[in-house]
N, C-alpha and C. Protein backbone atom coordinates (compact mmCIF):
# COMPACT_ATOMS: atom_id res chain seq x y z
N UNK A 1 13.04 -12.26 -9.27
CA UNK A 1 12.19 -13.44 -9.09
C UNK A 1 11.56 -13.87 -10.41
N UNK A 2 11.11 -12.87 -10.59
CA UNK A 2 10.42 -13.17 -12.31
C UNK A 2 11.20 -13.85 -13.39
N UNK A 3 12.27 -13.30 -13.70
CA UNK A 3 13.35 -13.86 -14.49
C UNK A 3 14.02 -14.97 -14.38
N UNK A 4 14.39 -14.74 -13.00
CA UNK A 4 15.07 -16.29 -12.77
C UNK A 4 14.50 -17.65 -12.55
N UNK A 5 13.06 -17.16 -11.46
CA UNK A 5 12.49 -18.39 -11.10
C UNK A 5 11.18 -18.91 -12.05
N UNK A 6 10.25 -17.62 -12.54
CA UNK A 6 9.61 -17.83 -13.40
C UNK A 6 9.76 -17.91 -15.16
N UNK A 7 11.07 -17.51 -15.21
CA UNK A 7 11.78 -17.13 -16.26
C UNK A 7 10.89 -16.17 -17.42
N UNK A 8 10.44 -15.31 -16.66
CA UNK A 8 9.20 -14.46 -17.45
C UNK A 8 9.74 -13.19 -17.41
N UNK A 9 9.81 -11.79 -18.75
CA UNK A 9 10.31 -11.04 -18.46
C UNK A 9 9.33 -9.93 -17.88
N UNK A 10 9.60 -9.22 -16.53
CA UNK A 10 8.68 -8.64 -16.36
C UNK A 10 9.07 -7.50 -16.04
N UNK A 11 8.18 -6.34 -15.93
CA UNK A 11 8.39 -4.72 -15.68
C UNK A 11 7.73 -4.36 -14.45
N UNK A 12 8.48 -3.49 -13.29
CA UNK A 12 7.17 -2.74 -12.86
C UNK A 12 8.04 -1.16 -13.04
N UNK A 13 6.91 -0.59 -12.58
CA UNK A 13 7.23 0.99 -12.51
C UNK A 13 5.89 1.34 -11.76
N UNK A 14 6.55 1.85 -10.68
CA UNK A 14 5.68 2.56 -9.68
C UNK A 14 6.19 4.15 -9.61
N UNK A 15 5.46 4.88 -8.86
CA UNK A 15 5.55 6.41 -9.13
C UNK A 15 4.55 6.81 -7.82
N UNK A 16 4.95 8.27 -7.30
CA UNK A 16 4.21 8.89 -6.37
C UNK A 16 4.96 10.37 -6.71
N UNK A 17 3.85 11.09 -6.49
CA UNK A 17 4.32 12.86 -6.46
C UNK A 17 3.86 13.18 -5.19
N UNK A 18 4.34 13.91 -4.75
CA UNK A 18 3.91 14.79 -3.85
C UNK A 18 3.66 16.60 -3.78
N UNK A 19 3.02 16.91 -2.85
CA UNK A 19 2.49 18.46 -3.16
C UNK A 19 3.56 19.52 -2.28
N UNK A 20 3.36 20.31 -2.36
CA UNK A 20 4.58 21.09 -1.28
C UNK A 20 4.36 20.70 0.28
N UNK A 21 3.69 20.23 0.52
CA UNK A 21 3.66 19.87 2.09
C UNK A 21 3.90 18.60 2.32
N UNK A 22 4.43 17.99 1.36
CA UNK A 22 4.88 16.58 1.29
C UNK A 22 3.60 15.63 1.40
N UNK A 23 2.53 15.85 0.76
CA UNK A 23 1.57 14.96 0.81
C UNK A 23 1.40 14.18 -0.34
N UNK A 24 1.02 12.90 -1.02
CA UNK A 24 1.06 12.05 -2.17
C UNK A 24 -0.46 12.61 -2.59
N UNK A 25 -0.13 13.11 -3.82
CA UNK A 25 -1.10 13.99 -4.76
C UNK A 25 -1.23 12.48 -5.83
N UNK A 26 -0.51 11.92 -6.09
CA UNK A 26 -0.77 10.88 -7.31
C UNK A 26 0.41 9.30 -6.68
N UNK A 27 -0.66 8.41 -7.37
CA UNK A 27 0.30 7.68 -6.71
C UNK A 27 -0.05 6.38 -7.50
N UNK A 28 0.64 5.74 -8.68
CA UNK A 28 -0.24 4.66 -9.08
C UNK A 28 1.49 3.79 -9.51
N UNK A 29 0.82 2.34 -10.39
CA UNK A 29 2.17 1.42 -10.67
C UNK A 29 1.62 0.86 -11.89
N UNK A 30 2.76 0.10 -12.54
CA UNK A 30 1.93 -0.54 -13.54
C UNK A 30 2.92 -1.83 -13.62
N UNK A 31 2.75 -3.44 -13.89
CA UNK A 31 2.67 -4.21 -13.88
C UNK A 31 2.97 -4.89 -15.50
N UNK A 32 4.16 -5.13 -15.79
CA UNK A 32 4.19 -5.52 -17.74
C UNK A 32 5.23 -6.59 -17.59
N UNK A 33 4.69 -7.67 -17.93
CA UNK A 33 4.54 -8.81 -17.73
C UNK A 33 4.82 -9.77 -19.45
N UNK A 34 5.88 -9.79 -20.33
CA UNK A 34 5.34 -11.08 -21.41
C UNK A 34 4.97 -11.99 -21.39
N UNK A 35 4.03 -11.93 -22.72
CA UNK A 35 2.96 -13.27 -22.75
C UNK A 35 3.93 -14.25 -23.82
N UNK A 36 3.55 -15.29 -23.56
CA UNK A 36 4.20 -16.62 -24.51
C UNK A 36 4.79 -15.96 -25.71
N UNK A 37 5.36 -16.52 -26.33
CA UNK A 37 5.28 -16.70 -27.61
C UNK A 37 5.51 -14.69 -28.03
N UNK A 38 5.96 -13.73 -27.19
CA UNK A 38 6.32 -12.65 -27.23
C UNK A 38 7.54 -12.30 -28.12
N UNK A 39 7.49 -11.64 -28.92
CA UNK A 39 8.74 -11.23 -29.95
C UNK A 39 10.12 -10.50 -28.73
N UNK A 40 11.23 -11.15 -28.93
CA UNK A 40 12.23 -10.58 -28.23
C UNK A 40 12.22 -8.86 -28.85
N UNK A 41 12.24 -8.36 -30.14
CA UNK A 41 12.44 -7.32 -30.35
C UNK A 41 11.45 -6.44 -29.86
N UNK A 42 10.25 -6.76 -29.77
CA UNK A 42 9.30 -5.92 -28.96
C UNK A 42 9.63 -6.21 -27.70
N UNK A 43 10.11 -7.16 -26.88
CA UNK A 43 10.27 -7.31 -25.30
C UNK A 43 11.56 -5.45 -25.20
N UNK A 44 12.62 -5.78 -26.31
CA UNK A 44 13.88 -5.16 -26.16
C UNK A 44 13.51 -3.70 -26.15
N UNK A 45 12.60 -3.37 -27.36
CA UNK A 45 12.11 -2.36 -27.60
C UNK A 45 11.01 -1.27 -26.26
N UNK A 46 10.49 -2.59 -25.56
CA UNK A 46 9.59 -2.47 -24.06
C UNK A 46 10.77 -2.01 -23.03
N UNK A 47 11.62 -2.78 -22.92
CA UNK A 47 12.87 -2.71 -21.97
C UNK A 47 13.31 -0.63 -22.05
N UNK A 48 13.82 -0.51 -23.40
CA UNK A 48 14.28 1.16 -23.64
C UNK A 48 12.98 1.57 -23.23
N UNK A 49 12.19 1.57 -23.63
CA UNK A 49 11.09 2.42 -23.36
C UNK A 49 10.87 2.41 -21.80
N UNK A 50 10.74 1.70 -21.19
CA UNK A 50 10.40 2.03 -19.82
C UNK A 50 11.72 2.55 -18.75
N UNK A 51 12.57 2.61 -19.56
CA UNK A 51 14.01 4.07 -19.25
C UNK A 51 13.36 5.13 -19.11
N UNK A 52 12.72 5.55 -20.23
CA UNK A 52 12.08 6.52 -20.77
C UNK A 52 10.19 7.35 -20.32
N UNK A 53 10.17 6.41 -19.49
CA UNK A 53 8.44 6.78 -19.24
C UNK A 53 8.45 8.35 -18.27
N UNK A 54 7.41 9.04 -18.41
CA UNK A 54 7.72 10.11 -17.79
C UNK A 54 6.88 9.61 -16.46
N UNK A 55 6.53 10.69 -15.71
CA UNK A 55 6.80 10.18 -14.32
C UNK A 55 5.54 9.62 -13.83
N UNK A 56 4.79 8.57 -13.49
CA UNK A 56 3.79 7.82 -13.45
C UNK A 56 2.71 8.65 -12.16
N UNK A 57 3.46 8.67 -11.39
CA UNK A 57 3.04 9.55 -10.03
C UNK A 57 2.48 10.91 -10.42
N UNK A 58 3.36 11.52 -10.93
CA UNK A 58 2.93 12.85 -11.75
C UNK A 58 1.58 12.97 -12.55
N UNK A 59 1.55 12.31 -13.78
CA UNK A 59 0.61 12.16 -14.68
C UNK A 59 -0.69 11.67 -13.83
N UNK A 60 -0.93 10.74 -12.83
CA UNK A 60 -2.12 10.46 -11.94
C UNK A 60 -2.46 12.06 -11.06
N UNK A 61 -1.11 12.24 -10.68
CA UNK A 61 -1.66 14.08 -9.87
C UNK A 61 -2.46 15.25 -10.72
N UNK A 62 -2.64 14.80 -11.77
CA UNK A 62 -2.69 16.01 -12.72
C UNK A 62 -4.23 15.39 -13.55
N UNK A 63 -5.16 14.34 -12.83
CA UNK A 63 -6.32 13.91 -13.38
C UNK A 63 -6.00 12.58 -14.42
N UNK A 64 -4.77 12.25 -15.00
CA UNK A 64 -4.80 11.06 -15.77
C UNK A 64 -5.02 9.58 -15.58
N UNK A 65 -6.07 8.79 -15.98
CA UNK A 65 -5.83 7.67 -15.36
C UNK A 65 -4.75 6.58 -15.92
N UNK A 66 -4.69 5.82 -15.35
CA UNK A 66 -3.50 4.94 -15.93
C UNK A 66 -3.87 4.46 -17.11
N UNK A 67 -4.92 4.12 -16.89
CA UNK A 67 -5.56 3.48 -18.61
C UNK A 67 -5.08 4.37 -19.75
N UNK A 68 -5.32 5.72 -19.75
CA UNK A 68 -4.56 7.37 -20.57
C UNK A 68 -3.07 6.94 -20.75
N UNK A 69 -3.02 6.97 -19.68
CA UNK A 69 -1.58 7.04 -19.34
C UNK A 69 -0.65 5.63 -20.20
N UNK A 70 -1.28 4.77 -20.31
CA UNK A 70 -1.01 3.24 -20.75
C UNK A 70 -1.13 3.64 -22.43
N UNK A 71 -2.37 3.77 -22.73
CA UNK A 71 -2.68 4.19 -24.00
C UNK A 71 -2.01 5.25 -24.95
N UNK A 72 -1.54 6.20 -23.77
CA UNK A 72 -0.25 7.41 -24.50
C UNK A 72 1.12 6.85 -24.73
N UNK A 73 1.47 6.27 -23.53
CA UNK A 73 2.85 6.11 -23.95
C UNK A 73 3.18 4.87 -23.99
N UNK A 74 1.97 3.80 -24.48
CA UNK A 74 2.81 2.77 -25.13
C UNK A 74 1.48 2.35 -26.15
N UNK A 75 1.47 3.72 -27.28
CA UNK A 75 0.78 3.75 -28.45
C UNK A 75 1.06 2.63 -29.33
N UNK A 76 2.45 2.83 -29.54
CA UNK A 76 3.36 2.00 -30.79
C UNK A 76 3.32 0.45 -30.49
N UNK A 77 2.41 0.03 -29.22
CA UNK A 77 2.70 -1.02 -29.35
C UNK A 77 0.80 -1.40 -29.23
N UNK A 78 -0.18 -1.09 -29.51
CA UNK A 78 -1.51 -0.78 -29.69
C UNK A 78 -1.87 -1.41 -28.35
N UNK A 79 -1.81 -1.02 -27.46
CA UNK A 79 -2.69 -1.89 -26.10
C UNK A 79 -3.85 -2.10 -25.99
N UNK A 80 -4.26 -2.87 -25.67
CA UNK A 80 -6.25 -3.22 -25.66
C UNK A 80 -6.46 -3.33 -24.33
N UNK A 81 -7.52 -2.39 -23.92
CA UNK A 81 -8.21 -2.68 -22.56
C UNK A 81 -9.05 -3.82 -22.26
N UNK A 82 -8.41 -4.77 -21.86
CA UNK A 82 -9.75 -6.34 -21.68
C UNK A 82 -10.37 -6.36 -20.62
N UNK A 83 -9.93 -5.46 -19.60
CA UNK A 83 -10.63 -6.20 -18.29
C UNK A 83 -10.48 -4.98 -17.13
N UNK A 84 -11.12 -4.44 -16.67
CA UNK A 84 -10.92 -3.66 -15.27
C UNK A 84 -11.85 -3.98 -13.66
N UNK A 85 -11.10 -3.79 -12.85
CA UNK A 85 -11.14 -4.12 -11.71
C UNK A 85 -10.83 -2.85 -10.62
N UNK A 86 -11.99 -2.76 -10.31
CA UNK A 86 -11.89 -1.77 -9.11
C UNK A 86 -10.83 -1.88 -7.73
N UNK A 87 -9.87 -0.85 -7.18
CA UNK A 87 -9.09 -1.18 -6.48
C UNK A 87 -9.34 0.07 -5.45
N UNK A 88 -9.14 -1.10 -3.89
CA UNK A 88 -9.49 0.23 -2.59
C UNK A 88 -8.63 -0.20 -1.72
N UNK A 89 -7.99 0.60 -0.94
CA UNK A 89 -7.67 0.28 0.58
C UNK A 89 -8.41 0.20 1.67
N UNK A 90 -8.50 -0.84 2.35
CA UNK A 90 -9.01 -0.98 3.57
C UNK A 90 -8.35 -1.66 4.40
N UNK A 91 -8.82 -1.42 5.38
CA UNK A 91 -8.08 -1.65 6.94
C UNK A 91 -8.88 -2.27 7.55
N UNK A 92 -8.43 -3.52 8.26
CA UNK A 92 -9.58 -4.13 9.37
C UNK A 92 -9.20 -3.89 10.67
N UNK A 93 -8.45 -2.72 10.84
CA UNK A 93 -8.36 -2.25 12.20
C UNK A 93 -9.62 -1.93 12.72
N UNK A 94 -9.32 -1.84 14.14
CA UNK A 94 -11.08 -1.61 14.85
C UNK A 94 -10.09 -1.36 16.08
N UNK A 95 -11.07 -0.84 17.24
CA UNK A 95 -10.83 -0.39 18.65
C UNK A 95 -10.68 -2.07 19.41
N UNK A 96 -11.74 -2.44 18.83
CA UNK A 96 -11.61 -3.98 19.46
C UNK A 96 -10.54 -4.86 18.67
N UNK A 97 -10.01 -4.90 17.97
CA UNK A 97 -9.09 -5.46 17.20
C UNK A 97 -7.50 -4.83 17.94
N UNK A 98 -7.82 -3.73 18.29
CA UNK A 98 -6.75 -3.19 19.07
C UNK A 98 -6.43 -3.88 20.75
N UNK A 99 -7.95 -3.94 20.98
CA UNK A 99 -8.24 -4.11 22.21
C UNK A 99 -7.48 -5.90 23.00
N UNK A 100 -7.50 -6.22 21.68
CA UNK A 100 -7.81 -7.53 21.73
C UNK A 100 -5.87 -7.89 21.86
N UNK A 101 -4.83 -7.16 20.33
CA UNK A 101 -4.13 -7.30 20.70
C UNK A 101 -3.55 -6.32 22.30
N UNK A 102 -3.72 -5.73 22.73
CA UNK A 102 -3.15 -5.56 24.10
C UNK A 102 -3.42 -6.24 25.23
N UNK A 103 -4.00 -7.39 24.87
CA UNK A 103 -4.04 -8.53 25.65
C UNK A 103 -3.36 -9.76 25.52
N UNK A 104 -2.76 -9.97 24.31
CA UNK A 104 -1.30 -10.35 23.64
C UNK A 104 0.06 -10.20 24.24
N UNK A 105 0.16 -9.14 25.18
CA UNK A 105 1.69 -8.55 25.63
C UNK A 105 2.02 -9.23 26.08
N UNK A 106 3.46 -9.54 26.53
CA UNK A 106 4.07 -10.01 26.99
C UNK A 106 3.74 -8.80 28.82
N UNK A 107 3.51 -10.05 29.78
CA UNK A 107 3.40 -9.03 31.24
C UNK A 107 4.44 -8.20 31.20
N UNK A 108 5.39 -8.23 31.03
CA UNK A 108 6.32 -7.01 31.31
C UNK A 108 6.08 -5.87 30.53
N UNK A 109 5.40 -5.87 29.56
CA UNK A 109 5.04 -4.78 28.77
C UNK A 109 3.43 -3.99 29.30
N UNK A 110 3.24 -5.15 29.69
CA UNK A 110 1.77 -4.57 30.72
C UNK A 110 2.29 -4.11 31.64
N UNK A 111 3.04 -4.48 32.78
CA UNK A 111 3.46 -4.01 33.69
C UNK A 111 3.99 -2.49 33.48
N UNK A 112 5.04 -2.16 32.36
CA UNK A 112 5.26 -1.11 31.89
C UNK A 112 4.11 0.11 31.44
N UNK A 113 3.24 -0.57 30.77
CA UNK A 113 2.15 0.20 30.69
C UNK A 113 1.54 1.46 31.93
N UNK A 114 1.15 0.43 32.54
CA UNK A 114 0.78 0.76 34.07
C UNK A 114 1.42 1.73 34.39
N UNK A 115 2.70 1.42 35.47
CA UNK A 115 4.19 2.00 35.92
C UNK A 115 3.78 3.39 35.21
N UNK A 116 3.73 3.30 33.97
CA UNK A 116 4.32 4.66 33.29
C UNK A 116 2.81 5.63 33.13
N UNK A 117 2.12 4.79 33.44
CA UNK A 117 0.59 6.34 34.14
C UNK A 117 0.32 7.22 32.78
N UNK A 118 0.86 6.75 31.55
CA UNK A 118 -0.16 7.70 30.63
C UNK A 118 -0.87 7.60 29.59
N UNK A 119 -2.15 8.39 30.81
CA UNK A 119 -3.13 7.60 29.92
C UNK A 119 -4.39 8.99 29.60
N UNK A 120 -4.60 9.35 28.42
CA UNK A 120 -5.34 8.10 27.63
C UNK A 120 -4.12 7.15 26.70
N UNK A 121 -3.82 5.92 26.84
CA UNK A 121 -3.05 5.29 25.88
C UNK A 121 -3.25 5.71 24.65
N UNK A 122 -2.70 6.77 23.89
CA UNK A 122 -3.21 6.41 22.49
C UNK A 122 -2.28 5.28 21.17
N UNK A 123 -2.74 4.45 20.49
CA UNK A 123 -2.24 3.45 20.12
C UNK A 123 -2.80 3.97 18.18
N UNK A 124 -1.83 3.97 17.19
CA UNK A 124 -2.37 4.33 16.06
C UNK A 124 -2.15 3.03 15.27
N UNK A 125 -2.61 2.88 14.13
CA UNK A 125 -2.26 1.74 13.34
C UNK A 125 -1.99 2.29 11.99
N UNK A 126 -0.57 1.13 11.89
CA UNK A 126 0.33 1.38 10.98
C UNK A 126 -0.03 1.75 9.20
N UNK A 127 -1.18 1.02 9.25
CA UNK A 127 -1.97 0.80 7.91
C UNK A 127 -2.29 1.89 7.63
N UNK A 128 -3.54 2.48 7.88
CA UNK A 128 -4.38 3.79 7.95
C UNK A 128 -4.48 4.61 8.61
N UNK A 129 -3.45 4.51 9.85
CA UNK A 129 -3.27 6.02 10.90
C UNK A 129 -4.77 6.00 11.64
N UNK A 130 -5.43 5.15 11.57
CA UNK A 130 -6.66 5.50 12.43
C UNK A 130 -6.17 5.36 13.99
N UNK A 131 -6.34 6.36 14.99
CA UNK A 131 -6.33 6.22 16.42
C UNK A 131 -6.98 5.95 17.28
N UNK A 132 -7.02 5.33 18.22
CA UNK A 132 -7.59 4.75 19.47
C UNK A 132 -7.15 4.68 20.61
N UNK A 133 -7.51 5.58 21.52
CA UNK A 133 -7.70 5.67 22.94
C UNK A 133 -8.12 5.01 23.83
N UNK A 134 -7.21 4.43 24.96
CA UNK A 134 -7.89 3.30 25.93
C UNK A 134 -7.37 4.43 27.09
N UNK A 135 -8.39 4.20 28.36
CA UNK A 135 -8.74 5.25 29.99
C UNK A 135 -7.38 4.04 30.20
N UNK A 136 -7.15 4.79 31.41
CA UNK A 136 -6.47 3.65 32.48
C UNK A 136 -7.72 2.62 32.89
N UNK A 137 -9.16 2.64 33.31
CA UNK A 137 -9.77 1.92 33.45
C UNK A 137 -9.95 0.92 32.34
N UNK A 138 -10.43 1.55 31.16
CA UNK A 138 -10.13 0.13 30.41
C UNK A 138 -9.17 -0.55 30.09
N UNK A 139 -8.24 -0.22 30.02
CA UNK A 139 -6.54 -1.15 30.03
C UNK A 139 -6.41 -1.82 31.43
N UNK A 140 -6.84 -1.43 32.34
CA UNK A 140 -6.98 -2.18 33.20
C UNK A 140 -7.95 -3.19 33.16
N UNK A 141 -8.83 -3.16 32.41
CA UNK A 141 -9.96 -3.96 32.44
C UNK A 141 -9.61 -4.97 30.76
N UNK A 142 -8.75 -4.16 30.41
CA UNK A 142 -8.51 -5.07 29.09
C UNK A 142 -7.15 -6.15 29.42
N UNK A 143 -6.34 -6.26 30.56
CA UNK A 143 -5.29 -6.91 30.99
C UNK A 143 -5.96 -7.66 31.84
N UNK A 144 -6.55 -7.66 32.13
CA UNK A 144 -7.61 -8.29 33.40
C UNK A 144 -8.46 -9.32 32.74
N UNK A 145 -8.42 -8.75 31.38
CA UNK A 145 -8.77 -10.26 30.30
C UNK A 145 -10.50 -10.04 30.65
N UNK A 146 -11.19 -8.96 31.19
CA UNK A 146 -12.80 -8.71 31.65
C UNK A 146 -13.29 -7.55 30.73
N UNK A 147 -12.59 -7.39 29.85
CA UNK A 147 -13.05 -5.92 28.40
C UNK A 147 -14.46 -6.38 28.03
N UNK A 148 -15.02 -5.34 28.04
CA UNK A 148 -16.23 -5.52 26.71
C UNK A 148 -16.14 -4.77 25.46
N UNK A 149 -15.25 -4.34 25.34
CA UNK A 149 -14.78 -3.60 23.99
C UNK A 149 -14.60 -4.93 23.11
């Protein structure tokens, strides 16, 4: 997309490690992007080098921040820190946000609900794994379109 439509040359490199139980111990990306008026031999010279980066995921598992990490291995080309911005995940899942789509279904999927008697429904979300439990009374009361959740 970058190249063709924006005609801009751009990099990413993302990275994740994991620990022996398969859990993500480090997990970061980085974003390299030329600015105007950029020397092709430094773009070319950027290009080999990011063959070459050691493993991004890794180096975050082990306490480095990317800023380190930016500053080590792309010395030769002097990077300047101008600007940082705090970054978080969040989720606007909620019980009522849940609640709300299971009143969305298509009836045959309600109907199914029912039929199949197990309950507590538990329903997780895809984002953040947070879970939520609806009784048969409240799914009944949440299809019934009368919830106070």
């Amino acid at each position: 997309y970058y190249m063709e439509s924006e005609q801009t040359p751009t990099m990413f490199s993302l990275g994740l490690h994991f620990d022996t139980a398969g859990r993500v111990i480090g997990a970061g990306g980085l974003f390299l992007q030329a600015m105007p008026g950029c020397n092709e031999e430094v773009l070319d010279s950027l290009n080999e080098k990011s063959t070459k980066l050691p493993p991004l995921g890794k180096a975050i598992s082990t306490g480095m921040s990317v800023k380190d990490y930016c500053f080590e291995n792309f010395a030769q080309y002097q990077p300047k820190d101008l600007s940082r911005e705090q970054l978080a995940f969040s989720c606007i899942c909620s019980r009522k946000n849940f609640a709300q789509f299971l009143t969305t279904l298509p009836q045959k999927e309600k109907d199914a609900i029912m039929k199949e008697d197990k309950f507590p429904l538990e329903l997780e979300c895809f984002n953040c794994s947070s879970r939520y439990s609806f009784t048969k009374d409240e799914i009944t009361e949440i299809f019934r379109g009368r919830s106070s959740i």
